[in-house]
N, C-alpha and C. Protein backbone atom coordinates (compact mmCIF):
# COMPACT_ATOMS: atom_id res chain seq x y z
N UNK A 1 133.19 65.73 107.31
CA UNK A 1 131.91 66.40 107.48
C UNK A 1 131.22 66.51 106.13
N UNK A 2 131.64 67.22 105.43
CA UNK A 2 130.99 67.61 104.11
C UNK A 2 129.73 68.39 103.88
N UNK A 3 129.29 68.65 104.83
CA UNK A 3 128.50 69.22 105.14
C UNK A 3 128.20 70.76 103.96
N UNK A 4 127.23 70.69 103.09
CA UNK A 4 127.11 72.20 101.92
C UNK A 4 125.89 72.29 101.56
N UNK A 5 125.98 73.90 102.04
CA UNK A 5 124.76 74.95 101.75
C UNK A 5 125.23 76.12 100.37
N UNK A 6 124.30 75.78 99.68
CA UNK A 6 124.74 77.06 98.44
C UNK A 6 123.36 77.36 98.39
N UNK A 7 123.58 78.73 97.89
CA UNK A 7 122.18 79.66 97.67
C UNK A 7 122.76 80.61 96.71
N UNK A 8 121.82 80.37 95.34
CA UNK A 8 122.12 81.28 94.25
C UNK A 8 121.06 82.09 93.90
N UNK A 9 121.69 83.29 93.32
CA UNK A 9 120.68 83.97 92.42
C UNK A 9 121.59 85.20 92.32
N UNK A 10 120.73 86.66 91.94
CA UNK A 10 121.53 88.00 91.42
C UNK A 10 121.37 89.07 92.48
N UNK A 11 122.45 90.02 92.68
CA UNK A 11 122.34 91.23 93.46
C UNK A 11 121.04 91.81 93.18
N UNK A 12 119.86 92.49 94.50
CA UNK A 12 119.56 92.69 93.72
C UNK A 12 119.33 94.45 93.48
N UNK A 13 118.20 95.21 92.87
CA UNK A 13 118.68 96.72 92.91
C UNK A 13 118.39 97.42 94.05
N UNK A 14 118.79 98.38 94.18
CA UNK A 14 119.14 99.02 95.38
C UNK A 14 119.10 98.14 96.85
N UNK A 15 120.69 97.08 96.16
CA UNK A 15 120.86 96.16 97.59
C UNK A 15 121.61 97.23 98.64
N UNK A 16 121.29 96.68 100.03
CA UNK A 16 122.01 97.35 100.98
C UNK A 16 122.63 96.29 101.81
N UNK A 17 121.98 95.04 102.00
CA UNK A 17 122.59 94.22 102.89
C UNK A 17 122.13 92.84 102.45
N UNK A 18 122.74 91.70 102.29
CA UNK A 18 122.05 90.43 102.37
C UNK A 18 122.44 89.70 103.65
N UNK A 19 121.30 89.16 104.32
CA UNK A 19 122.03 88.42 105.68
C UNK A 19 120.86 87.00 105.90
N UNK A 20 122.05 86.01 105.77
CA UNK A 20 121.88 84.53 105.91
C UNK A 20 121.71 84.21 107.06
N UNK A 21 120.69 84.05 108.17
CA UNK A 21 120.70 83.43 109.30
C UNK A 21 120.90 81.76 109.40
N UNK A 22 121.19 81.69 110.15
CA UNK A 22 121.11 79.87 110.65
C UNK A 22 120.67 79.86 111.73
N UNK A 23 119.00 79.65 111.83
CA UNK A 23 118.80 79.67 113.12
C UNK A 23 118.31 78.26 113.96
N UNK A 24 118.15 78.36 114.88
CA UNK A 24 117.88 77.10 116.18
C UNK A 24 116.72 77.59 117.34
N UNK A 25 115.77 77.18 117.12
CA UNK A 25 114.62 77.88 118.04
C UNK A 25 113.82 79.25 117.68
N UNK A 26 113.67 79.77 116.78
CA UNK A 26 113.23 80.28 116.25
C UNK A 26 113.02 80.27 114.57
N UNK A 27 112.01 81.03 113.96
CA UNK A 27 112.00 80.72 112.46
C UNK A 27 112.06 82.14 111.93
N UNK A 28 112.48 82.95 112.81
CA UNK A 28 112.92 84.34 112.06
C UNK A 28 114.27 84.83 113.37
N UNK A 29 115.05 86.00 112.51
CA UNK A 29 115.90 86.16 113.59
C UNK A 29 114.95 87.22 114.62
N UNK A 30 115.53 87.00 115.91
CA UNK A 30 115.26 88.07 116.95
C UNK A 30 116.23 88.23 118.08
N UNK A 31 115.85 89.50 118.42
CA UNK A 31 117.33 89.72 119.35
C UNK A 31 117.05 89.01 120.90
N UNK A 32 115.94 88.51 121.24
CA UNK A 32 115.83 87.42 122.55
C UNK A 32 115.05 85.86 122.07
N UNK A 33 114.96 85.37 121.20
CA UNK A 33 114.48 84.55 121.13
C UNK A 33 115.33 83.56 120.37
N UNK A 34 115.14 82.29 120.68
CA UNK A 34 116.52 81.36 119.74
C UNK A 34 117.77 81.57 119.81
N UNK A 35 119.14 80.97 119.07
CA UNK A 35 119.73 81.23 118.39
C UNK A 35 120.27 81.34 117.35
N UNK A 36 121.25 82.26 117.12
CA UNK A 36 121.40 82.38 115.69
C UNK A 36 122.96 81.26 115.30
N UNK A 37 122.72 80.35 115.21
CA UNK A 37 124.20 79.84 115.04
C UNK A 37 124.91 80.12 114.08
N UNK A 38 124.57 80.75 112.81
CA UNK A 38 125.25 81.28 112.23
C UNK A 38 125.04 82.40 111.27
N UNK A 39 125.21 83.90 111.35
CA UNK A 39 124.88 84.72 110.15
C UNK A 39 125.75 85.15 109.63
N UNK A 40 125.26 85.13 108.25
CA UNK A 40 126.58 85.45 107.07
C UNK A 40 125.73 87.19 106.74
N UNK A 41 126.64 87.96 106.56
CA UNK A 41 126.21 89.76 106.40
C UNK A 41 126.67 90.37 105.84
N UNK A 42 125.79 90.28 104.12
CA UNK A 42 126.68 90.98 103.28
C UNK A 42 126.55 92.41 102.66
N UNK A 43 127.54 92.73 102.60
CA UNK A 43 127.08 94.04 102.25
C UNK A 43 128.09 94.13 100.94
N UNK A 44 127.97 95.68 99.82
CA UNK A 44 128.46 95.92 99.01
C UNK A 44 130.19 95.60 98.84
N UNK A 45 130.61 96.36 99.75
CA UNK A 45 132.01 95.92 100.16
C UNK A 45 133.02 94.93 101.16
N UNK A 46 131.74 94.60 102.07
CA UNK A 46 132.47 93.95 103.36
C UNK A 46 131.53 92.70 103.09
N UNK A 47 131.78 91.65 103.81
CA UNK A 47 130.92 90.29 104.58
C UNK A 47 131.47 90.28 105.43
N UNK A 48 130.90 89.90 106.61
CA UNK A 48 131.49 89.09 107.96
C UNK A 48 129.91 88.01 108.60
N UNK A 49 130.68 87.17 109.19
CA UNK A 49 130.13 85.83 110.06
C UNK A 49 130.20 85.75 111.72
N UNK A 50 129.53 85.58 112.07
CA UNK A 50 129.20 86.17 113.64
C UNK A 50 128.15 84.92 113.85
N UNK A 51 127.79 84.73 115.15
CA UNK A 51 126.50 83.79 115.73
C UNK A 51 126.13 84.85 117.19
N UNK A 52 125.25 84.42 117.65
CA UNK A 52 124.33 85.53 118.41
C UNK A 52 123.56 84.27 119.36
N UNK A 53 123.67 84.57 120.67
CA UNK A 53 123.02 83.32 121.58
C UNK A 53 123.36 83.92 123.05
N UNK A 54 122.36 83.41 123.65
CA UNK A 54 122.29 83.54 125.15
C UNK A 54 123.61 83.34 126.27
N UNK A 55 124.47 84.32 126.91
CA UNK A 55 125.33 83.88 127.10
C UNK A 55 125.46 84.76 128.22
N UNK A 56 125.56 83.69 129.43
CA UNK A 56 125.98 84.53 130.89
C UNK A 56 124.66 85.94 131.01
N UNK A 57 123.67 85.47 131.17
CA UNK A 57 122.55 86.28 131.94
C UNK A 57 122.00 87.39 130.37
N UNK A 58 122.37 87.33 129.65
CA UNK A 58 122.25 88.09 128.30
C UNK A 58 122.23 87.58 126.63
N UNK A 59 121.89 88.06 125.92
CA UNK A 59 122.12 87.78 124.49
C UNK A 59 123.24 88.50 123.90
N UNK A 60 123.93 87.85 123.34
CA UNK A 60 125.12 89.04 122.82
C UNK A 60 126.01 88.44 121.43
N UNK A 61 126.11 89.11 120.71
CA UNK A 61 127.32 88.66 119.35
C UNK A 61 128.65 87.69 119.74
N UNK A 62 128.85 86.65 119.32
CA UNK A 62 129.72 85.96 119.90
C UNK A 62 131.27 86.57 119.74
N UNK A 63 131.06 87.22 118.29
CA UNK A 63 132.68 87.10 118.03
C UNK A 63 132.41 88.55 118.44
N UNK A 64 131.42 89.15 118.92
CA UNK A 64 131.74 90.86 119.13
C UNK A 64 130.85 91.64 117.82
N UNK A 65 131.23 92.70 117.74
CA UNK A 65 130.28 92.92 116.32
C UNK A 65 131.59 93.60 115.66
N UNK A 66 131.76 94.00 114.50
CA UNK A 66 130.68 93.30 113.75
C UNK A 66 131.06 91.65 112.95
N UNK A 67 131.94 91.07 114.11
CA UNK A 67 132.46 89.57 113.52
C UNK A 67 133.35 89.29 113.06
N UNK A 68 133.37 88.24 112.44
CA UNK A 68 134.82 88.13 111.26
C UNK A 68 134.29 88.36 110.05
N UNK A 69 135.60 89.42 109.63
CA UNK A 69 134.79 90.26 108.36
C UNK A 69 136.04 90.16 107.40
N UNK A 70 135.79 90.32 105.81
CA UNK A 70 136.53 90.41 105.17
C UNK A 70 136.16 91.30 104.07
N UNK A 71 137.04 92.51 103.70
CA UNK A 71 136.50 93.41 102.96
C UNK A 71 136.82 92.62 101.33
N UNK A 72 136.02 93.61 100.29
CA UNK A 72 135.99 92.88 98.63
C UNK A 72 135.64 93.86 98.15
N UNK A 73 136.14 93.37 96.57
CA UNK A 73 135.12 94.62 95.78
C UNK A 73 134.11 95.32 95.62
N UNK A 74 133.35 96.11 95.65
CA UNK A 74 131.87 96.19 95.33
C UNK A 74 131.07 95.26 94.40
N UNK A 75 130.32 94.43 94.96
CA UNK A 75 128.99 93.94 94.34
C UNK A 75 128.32 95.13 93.96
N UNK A 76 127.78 95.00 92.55
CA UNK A 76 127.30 95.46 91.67
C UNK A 76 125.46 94.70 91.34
N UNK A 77 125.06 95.60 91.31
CA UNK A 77 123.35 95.13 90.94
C UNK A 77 123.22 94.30 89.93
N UNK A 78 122.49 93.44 90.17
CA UNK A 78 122.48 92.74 88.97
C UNK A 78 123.10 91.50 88.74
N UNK A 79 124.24 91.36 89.10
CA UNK A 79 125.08 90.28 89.30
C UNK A 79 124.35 89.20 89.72
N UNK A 80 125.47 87.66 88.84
CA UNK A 80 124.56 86.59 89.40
C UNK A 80 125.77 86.71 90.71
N UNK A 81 125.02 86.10 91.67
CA UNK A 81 126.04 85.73 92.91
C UNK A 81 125.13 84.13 93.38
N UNK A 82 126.97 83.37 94.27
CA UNK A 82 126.16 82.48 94.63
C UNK A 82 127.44 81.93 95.58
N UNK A 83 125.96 81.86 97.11
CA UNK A 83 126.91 81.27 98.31
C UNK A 83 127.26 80.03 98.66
N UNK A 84 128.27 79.59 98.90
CA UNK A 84 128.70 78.44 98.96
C UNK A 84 128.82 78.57 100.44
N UNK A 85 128.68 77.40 101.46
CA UNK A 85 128.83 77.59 102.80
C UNK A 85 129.31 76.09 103.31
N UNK A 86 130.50 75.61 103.26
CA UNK A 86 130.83 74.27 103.94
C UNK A 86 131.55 74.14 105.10
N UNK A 87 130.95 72.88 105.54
CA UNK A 87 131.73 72.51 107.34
C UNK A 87 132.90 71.96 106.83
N UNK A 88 134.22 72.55 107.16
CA UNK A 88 135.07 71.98 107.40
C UNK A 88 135.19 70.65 108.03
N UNK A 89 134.58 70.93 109.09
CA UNK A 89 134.82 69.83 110.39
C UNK A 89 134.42 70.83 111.46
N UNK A 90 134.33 69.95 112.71
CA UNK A 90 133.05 69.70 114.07
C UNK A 90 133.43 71.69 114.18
N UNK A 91 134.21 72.38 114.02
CA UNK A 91 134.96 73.26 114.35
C UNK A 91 134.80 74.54 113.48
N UNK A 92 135.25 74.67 112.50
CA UNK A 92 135.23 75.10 111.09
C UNK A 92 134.41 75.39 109.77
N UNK A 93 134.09 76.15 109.22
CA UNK A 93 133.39 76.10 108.00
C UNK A 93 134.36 77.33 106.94
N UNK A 94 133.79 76.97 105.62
CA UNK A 94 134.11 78.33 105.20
C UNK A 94 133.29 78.41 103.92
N UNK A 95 133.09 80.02 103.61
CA UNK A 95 132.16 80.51 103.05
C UNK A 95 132.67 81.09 101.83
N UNK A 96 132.05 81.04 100.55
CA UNK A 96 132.48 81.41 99.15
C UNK A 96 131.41 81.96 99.08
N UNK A 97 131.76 83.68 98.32
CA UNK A 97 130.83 84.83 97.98
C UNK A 97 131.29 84.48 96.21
N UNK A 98 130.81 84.54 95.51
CA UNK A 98 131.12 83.91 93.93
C UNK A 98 130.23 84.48 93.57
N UNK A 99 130.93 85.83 92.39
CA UNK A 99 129.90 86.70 91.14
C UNK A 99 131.01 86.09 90.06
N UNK A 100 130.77 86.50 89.02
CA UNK A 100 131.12 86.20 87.45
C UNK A 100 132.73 86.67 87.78
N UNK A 101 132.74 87.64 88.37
CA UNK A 101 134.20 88.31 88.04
C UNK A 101 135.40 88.10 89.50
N UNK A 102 134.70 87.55 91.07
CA UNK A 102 135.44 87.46 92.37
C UNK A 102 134.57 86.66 92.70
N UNK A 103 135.49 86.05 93.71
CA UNK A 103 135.52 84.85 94.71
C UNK A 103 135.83 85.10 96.06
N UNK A 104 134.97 85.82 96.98
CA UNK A 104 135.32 86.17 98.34
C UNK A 104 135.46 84.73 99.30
N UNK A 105 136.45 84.47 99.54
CA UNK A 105 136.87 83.12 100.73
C UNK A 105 136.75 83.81 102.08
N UNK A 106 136.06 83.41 103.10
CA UNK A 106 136.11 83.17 104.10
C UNK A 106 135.81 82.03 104.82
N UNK A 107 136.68 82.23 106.23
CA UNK A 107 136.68 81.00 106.75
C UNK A 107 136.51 81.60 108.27
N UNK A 108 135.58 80.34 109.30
CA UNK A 108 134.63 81.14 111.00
C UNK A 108 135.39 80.01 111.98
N UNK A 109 135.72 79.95 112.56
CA UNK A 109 135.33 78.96 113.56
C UNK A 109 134.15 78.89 114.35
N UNK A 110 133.18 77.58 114.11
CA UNK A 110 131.65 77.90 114.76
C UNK A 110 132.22 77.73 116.05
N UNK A 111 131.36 78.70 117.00
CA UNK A 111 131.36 78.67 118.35
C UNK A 111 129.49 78.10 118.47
N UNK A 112 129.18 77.56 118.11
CA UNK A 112 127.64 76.68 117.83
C UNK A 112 127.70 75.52 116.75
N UNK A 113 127.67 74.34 117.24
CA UNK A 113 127.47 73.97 116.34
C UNK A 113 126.66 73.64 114.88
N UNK A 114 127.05 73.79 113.35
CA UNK A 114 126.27 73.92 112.58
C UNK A 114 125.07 72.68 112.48
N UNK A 115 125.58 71.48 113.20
CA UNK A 115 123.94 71.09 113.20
C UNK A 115 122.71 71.01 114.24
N UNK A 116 123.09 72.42 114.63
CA UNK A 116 121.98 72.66 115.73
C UNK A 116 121.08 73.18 114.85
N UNK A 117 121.16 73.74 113.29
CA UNK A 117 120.41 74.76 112.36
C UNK A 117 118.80 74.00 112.22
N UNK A 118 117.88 75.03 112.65
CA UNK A 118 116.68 74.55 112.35
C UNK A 118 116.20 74.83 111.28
N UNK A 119 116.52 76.06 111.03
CA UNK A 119 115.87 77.05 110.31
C UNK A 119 116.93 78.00 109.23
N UNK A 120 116.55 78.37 108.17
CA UNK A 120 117.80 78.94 107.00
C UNK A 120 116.63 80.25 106.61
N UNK A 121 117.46 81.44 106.64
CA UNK A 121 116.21 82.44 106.74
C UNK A 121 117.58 83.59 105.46
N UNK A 122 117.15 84.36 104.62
CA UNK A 122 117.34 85.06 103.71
C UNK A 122 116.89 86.52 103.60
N UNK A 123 117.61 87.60 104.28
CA UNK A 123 116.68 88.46 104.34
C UNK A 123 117.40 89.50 103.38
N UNK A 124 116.69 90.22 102.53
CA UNK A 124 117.13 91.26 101.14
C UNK A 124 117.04 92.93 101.94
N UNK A 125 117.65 93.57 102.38
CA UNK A 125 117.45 94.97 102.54
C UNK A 125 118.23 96.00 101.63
N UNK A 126 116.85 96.64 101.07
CA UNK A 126 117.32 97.58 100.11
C UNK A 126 117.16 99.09 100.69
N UNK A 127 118.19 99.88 100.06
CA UNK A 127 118.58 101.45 100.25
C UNK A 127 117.72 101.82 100.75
């Protein structure tokens, strides 16, 4: 596959959440429209990876909420950070959270596939 998405830059101040959509039918996330094949959701201490899509008469979180999550140090303001996001294969990806000082590894099994992605959306929420 080989398939790689990186997105760099710095925490920034009063971060509360960063969340990476991958979306398909839409160009922003929403809770009935499109799907989301893949969002990465980061927060100070935790990330987790989840997808979000129409399923059996409803919209709903695939892996459940709040996903597959893996807790880490606190990100700190300021920091450069930078996401690394590769397909394993048809199945698989895994995701590198990378500041100066940690290296958060995670790894999803897509239940969507990643090249359904239309759309790559970045959203910053602060305190």
């Amino acid at each position: 596959m080989g398939n790689k998405i990186i997105i760099k830059g710095r925490i920034p101040e009063g971060f509360k959440n960063i969340t990476v959509n991958f979306l398909h039918g839409a160009v922003k996330w929403h809770p009935y429209v499109g799907t989301t094949v893949l969002q990465l959701n980061i927060k100070r201490n935790i990330s987790c990876l989840n997808s979000y899509a129409y399923n059996h008469k409803h919209y709903r979180w695939l892996s459940g909420l709040p996903g597959d999550c893996q807790n880490h140090l606190n990100l700190e303001e300021g920091q450069r950070i930078r996401i690394s996001i590769n397909q394993i294969n048809d199945d698989n990806l895994k995701s590198d959270i990378e500041t100066e000082e940690n290296i958060i590894e995670m790894f999803y099994r897509m239940l969507i596939p990643l090249s359904m992605t239309e759309y790559i959306e970045v959203i910053i929420i602060r305190a």
